[in-house]
N, C-alpha and C. Protein backbone atom coordinates (compact mmCIF):
# COMPACT_ATOMS: atom_id res chain seq x y z
N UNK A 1 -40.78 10.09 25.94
CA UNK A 1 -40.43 10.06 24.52
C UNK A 1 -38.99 10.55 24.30
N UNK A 2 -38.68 11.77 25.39
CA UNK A 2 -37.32 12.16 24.72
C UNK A 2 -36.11 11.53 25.48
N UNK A 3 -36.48 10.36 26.23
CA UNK A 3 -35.62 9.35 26.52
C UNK A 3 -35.03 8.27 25.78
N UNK A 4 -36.50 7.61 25.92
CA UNK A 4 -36.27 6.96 24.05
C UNK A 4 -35.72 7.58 22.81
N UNK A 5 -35.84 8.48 22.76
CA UNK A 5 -35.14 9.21 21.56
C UNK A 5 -33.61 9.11 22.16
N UNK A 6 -33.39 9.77 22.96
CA UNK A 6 -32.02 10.09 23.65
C UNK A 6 -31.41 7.97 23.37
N UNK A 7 -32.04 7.39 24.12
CA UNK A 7 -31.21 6.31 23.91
C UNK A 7 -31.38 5.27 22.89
N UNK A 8 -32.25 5.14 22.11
CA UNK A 8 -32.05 5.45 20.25
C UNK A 8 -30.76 5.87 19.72
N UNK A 9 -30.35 7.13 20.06
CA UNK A 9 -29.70 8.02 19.61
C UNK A 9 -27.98 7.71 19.95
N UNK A 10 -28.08 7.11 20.82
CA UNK A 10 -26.82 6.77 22.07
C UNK A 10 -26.52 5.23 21.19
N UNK A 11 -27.40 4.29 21.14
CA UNK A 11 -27.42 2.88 20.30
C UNK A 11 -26.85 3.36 19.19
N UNK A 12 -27.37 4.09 18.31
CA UNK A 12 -26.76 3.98 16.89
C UNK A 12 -25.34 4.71 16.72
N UNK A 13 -25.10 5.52 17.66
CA UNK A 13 -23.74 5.95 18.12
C UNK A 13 -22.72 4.99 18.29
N UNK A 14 -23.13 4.48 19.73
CA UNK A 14 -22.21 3.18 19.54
C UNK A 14 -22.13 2.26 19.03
N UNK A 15 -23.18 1.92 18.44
CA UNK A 15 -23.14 0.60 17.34
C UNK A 15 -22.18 0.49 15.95
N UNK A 16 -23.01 2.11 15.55
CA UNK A 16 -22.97 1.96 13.95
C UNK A 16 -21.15 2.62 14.22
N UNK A 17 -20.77 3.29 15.37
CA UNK A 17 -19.26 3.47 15.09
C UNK A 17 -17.97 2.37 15.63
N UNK A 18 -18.83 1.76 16.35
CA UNK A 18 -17.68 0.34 16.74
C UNK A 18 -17.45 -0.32 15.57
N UNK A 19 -18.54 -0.78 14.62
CA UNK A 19 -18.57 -1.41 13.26
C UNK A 19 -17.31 -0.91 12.67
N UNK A 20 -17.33 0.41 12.60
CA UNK A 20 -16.04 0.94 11.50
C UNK A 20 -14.96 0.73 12.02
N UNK A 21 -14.62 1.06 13.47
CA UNK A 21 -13.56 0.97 13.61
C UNK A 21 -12.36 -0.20 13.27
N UNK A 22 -11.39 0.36 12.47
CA UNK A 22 -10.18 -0.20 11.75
C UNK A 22 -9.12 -0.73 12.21
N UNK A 23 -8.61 -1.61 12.57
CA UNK A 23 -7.22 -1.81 12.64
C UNK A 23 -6.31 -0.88 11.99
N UNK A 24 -5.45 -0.05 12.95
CA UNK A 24 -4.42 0.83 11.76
C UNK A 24 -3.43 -0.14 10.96
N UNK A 25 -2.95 -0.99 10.69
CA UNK A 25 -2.34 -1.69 10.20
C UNK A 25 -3.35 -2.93 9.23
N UNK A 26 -4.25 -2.60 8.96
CA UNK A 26 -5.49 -3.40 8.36
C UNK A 26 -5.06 -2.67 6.52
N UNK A 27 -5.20 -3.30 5.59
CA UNK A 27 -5.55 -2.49 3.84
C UNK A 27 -6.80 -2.30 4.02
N UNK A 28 -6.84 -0.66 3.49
CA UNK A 28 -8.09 -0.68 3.57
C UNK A 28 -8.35 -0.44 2.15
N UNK A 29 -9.46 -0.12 2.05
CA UNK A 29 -10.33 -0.34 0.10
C UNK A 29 -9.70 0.16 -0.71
N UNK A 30 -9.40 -0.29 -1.79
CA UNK A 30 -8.96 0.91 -3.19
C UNK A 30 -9.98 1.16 -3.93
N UNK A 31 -10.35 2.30 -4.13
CA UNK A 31 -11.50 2.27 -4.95
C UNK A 31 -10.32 2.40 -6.68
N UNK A 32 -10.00 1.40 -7.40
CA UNK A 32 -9.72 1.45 -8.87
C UNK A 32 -9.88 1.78 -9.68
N UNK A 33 -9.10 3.05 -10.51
CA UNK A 33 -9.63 3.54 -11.29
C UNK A 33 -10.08 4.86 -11.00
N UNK A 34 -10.27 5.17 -9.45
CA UNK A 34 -11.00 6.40 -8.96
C UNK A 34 -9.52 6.89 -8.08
N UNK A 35 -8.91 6.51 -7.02
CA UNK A 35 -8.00 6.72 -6.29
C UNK A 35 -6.82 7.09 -7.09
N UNK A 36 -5.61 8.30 -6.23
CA UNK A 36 -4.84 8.55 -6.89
C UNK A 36 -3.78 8.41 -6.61
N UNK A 37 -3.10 7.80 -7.04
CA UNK A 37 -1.34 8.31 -5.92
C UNK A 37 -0.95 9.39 -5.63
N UNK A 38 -0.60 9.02 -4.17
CA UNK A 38 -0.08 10.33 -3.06
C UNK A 38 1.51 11.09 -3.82
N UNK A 39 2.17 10.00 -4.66
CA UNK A 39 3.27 10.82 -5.01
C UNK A 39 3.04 11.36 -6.55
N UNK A 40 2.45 10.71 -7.80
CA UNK A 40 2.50 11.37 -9.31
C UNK A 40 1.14 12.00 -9.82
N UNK A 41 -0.03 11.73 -8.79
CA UNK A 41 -1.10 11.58 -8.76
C UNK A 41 -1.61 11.00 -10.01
N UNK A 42 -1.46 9.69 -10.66
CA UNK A 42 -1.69 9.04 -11.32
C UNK A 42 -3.07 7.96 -10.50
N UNK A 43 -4.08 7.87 -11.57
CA UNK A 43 -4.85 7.33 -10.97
C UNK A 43 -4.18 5.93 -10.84
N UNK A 44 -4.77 5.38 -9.30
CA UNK A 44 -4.32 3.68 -9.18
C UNK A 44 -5.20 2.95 -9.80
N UNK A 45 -4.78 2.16 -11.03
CA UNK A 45 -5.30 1.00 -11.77
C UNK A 45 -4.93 -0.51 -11.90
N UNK A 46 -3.77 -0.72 -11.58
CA UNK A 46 -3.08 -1.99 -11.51
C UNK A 46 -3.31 -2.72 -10.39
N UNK A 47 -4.32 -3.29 -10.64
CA UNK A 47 -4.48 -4.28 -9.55
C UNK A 47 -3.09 -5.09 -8.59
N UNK A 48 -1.75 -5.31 -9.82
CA UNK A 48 -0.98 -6.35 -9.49
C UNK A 48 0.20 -5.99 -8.92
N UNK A 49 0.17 -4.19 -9.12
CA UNK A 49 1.39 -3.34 -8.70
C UNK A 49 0.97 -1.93 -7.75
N UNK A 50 -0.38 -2.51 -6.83
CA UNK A 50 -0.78 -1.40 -6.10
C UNK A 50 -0.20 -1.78 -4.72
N UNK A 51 0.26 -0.04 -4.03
CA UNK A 51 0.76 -0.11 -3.00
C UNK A 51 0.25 1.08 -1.76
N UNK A 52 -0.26 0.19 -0.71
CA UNK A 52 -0.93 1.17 0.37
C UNK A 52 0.09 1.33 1.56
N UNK A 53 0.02 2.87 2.04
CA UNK A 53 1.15 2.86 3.21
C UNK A 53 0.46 3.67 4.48
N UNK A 54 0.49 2.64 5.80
CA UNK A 54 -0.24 3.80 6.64
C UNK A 54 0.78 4.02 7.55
N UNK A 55 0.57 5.06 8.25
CA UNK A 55 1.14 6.14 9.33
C UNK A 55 0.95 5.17 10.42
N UNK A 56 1.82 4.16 11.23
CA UNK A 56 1.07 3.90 12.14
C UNK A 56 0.93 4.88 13.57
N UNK A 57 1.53 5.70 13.43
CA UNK A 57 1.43 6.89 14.35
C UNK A 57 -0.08 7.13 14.38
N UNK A 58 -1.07 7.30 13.32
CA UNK A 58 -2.47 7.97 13.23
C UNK A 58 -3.75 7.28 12.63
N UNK A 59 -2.95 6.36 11.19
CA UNK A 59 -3.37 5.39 11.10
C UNK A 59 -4.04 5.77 9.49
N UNK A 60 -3.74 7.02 9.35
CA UNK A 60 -3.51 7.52 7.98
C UNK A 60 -3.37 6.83 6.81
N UNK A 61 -3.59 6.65 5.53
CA UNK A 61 -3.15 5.89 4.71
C UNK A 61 -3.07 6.68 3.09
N UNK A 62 -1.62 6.17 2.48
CA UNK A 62 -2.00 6.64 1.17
C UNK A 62 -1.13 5.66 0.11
N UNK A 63 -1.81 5.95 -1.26
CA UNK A 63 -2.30 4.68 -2.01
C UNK A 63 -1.07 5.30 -3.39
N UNK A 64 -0.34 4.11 -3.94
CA UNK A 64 0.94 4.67 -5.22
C UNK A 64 0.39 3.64 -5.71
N UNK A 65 0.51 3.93 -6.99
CA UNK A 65 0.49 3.06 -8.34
C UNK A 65 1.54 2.01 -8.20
N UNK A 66 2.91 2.27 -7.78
CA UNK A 66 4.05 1.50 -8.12
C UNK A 66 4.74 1.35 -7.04
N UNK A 67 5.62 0.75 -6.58
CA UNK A 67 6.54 0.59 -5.42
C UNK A 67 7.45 1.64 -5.74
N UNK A 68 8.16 2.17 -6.63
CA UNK A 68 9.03 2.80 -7.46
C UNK A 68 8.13 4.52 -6.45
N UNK A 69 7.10 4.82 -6.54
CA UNK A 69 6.70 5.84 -6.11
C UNK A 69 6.68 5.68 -4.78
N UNK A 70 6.16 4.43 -3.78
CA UNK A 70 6.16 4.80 -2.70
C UNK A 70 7.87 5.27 -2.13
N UNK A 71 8.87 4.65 -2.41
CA UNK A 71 9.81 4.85 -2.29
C UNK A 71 10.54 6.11 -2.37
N UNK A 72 10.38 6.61 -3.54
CA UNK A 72 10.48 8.16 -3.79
C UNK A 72 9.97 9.21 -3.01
N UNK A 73 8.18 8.77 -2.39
CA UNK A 73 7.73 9.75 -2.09
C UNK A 73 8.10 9.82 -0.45
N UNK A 74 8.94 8.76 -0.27
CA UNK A 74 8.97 8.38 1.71
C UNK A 74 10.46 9.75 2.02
N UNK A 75 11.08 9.63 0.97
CA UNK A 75 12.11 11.07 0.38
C UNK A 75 11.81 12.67 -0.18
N UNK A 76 10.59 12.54 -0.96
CA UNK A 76 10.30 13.52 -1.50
C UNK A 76 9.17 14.68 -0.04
N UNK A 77 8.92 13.53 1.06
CA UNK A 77 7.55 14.19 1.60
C UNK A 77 8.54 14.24 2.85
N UNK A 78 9.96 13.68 3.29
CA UNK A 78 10.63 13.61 4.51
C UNK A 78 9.41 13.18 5.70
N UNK A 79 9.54 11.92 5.12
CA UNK A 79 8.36 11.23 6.05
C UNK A 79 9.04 10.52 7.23
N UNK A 80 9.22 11.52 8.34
CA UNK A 80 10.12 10.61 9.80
C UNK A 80 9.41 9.58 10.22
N UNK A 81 8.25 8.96 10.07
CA UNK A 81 8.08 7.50 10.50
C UNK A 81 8.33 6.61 9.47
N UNK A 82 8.82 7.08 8.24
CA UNK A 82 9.61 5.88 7.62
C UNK A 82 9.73 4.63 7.75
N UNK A 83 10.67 4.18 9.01
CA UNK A 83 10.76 2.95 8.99
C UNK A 83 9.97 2.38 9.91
N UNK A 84 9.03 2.86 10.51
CA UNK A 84 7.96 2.48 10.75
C UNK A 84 6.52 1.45 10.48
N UNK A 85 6.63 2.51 9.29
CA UNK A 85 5.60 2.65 8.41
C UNK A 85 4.90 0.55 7.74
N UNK A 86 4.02 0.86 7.87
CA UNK A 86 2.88 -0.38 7.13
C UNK A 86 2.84 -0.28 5.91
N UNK A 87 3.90 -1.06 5.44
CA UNK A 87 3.66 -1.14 3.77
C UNK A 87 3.20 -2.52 2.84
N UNK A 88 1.82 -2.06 2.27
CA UNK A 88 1.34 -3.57 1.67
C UNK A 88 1.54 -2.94 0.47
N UNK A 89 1.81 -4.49 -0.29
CA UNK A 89 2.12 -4.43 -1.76
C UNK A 89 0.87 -5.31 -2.72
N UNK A 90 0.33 -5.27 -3.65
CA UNK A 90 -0.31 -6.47 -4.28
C UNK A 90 0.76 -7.40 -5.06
N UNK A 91 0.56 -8.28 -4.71
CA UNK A 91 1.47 -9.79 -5.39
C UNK A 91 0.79 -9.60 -6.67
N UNK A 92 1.96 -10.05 -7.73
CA UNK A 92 1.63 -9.68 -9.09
C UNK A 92 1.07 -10.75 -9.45
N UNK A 93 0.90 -11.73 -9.00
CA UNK A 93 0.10 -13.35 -9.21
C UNK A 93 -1.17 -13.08 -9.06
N UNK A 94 -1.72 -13.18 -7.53
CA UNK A 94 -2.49 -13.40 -7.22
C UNK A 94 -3.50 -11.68 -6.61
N UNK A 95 -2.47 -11.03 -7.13
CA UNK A 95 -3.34 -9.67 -6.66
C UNK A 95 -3.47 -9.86 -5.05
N UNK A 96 -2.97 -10.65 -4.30
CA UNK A 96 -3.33 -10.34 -3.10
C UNK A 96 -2.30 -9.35 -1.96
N UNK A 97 -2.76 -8.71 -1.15
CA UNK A 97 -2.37 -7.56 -0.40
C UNK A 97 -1.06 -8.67 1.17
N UNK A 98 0.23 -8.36 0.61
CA UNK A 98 0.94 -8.72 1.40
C UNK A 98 2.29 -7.49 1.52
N UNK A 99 2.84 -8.04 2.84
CA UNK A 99 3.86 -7.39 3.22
C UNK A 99 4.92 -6.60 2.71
N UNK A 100 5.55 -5.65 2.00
CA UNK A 100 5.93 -5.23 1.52
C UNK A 100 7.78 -5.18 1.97
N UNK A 101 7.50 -5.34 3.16
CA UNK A 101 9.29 -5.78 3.43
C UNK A 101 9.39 -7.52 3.27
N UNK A 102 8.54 -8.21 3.26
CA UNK A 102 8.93 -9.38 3.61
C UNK A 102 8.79 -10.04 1.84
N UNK A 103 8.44 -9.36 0.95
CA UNK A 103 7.80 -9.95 -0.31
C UNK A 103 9.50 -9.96 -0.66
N UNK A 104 9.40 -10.94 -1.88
CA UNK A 104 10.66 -11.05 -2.81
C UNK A 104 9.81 -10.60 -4.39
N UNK A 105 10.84 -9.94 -4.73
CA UNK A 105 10.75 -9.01 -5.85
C UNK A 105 11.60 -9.34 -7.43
N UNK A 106 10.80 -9.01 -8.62
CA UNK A 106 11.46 -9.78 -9.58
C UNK A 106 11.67 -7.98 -10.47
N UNK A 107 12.79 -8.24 -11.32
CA UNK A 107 13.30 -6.67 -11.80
C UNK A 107 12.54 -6.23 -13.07
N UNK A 108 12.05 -7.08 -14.01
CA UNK A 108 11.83 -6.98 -15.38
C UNK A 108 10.18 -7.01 -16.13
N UNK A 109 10.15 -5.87 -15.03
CA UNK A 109 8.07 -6.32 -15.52
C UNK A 109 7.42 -4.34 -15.78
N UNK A 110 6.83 -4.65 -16.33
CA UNK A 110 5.97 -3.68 -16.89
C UNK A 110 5.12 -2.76 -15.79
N UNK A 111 5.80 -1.98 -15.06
CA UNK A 111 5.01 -1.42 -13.98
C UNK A 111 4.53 0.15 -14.28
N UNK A 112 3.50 0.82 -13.74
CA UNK A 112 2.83 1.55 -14.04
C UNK A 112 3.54 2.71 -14.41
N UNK A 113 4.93 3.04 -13.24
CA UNK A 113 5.44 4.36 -13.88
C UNK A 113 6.83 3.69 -13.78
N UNK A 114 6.45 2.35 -15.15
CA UNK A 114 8.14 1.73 -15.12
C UNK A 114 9.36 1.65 -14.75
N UNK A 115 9.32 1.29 -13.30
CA UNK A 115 10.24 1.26 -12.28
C UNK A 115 10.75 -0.19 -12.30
N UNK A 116 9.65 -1.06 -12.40
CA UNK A 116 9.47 -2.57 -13.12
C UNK A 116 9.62 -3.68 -11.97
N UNK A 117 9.75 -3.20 -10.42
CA UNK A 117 9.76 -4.30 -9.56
C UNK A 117 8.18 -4.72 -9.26
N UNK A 118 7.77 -5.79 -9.40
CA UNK A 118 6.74 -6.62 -9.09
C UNK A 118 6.90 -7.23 -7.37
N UNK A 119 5.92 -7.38 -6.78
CA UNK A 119 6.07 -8.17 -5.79
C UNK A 119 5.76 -9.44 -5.68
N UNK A 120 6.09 -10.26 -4.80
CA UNK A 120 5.72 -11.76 -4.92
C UNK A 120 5.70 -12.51 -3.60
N UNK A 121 4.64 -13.20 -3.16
CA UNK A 121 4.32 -13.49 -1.60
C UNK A 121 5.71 -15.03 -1.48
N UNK A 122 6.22 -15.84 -2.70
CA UNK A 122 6.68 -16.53 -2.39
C UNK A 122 8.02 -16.75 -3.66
N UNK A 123 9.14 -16.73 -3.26
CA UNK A 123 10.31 -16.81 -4.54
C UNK A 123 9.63 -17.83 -5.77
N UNK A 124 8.98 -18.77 -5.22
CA UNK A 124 8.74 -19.87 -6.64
C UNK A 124 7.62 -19.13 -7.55
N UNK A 125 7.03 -17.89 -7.06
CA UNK A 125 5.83 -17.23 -7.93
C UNK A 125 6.92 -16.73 -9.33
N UNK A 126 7.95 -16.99 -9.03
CA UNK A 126 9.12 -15.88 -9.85
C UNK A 126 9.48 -16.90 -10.72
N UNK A 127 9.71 -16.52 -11.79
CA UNK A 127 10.48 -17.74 -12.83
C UNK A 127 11.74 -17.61 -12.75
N UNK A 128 11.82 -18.78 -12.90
CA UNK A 128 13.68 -18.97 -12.76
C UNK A 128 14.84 -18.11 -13.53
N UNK A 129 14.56 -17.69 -13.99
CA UNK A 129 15.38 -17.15 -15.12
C UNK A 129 15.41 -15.73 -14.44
N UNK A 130 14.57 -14.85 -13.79
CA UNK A 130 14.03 -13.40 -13.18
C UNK A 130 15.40 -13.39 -11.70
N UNK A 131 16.19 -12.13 -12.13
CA UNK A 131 16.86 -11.88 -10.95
C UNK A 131 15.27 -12.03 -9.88
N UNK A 132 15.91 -12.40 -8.05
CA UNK A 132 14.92 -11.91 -7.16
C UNK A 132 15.98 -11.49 -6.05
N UNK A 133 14.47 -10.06 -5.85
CA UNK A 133 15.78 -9.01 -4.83
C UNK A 133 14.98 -8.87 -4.06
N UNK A 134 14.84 -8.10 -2.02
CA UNK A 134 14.41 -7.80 -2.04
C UNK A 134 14.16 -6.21 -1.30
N UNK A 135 13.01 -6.10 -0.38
CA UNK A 135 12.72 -5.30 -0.34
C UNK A 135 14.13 -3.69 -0.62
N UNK A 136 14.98 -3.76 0.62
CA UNK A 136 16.06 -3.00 0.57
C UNK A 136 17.01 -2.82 -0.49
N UNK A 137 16.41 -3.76 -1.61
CA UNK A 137 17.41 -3.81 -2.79
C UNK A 137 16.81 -2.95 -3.72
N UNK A 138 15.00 -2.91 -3.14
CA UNK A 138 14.57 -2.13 -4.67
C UNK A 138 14.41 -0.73 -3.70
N UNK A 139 14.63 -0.26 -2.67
CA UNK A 139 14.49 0.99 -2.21
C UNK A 139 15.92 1.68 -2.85
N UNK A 140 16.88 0.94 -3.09
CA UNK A 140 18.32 1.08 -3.37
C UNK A 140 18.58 1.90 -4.72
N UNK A 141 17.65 0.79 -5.58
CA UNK A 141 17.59 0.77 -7.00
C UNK A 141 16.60 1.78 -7.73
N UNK A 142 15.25 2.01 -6.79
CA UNK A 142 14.64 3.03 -6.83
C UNK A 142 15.05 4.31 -6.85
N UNK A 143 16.23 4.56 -6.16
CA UNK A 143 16.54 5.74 -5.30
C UNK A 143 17.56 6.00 -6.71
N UNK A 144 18.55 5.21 -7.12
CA UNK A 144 19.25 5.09 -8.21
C UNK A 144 19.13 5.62 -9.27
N UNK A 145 17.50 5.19 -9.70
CA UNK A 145 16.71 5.53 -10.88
C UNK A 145 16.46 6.79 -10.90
N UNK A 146 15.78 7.22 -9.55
CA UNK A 146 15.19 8.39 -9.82
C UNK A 146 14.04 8.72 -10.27
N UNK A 147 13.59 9.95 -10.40
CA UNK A 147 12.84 10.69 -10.84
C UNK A 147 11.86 11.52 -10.61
């Protein structure tokens, strides 16, 4: 019996923890509405301007309302894997979770702690008329702003 138990015990070990295991570079869940940002602690609500950043050193992750904050806080926390770092953005279109250096960015939008860069998986998501900058332009402009 206390074999069976023992390897019972050994199964759901390795089973139920291979399941979880994550890609460190994977988004993982936002819970909306409940989660807070790592830099104003403002709860994250914006589906279209949420931004997750993991450590890939550990595999760590933490969650800003705005691009405008992750930026600030990669300064405010002297975070040496910096340029390292896994940064997904939500596309203001489609809400979907993409690259955060590779996105093109529009200046004039309504963002949570009005910093106002939006992200965008492709320049034509952007209307013509919308300067588009990107990534290194709004770390620039961020840094500019302040706050």
């Amino acid at each position: 019996m206390r074999v069976l138990l023992l390897l019972l015990g050994l199964y759901l070990t390795l089973f139920t923890t291979g399941c979880e295991t994550k890609n460190r570079s994977q988004v993982h869940k936002i819970h909306y509405d409940r989660d807070m940002c790592a830099r104003c602690a403002m709860v994250v609500s914006d589906r279209k301007n949420s931004v997750e950043v993991i450590n890939p050193e550990n595999g760590k992750y933490y969650l800003f309302d705005d691009i405008g904050c992750t930026v600030l806080w990669f300064d405010d926390e002297h975070i040496t894997w910096q340029n390292n770092a896994i940064i997904w953005v939500t596309d203001a279109k489609s809400g979907e979770w993409i690259d955060a250096r590779k996105a093109y960015y529009d200046t004039e939008n309504i963002t949570p702690m009005a910093y106002g860069f939006s992200a965008h998986k492709s320049k034509e998501d952007i209307e013509k008329e919308q300067e588009i900058i990107d990534y290194n332009e709004v770390v620039k402009r961020v840094k500019k702003i302040g706050r």
